[in-house]
Protein backbone atom coordinates (compact mmCIF):
# COMPACT_ATOMS: atom_id res chain seq x y z
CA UNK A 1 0.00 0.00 0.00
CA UNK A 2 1.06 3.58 -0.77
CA UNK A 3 1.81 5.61 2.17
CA UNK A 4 -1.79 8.16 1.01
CA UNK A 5 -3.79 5.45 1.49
CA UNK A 6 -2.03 3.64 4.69
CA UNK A 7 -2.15 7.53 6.08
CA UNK A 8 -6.43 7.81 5.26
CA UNK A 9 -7.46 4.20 6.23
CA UNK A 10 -5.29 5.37 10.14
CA UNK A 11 -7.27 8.49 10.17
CA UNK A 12 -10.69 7.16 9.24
CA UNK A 13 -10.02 4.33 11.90
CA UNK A 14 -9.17 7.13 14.33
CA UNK A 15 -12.76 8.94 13.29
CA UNK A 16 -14.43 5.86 13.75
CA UNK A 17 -12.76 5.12 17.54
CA UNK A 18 -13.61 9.12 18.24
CA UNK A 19 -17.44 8.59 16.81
CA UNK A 20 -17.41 5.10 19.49
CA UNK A 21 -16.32 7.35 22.25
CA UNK A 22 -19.13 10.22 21.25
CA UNK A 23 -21.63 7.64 21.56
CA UNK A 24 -20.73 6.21 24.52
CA UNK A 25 -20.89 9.15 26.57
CA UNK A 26 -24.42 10.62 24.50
CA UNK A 27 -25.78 7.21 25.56
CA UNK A 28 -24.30 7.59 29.49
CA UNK A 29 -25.39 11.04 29.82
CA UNK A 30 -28.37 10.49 28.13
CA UNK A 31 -29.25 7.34 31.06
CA UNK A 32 -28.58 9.58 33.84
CA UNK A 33 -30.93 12.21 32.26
CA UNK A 34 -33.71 9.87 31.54
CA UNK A 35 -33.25 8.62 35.41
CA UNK A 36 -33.08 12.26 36.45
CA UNK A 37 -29.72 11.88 38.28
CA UNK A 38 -28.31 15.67 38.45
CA UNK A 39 -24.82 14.23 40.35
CA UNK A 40 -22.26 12.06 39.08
CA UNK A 41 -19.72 10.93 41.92
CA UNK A 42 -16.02 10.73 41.42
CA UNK A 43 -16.04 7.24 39.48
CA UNK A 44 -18.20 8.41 37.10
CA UNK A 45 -16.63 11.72 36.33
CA UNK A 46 -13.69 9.55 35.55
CA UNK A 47 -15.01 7.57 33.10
CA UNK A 48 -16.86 10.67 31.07
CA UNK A 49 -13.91 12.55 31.19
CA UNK A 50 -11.59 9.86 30.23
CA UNK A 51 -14.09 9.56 27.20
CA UNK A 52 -13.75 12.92 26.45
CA UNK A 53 -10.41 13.32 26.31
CA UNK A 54 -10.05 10.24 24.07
CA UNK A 55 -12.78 11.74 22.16
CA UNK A 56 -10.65 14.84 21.16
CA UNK A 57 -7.31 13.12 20.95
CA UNK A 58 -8.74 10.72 18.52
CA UNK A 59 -10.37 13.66 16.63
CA UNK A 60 -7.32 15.40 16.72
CA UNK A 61 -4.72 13.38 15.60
CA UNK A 62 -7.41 11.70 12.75
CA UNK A 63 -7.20 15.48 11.17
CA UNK A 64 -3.67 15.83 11.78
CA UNK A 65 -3.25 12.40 10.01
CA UNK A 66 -5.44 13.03 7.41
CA UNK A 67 -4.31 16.52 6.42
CA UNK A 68 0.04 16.31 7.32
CA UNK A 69 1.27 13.41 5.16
């Protein structure tokens, strides 16, 4: 494979892991709305943020890969 294509199939892959992390914390926060449950305790901060941040590392180095070959 050319190094284009090896460089587009990485960031789509990336998109795709970033688009798995979005949904996964739409669907959690969307749970605790449904159950009206204002609070999240230190656990589950955890786990939303560390979502979050791999939601914007993924979507950040998928541009960077995409765009800087």
């Amino acid at each position: 494979m050319n190094e284009v294509l090896k460089s587009t199939i990485t960031a789509y892959t990336l998109f795709g892991l970033a688009g798995y992390s979005f949904l996964l914390v739409f669907l959690y926060c969307m749970q605790n709305a449904y159950q009206a449950k204002n609070k999240l305790n230190r656990h589950e901060k955890m786990y939303v943020g560390y979502f979050v941040i791999l939601l914007i590392g993924l979507t950040l180095f998928g541009l960077t890969s995409m765009f800087y070959q």
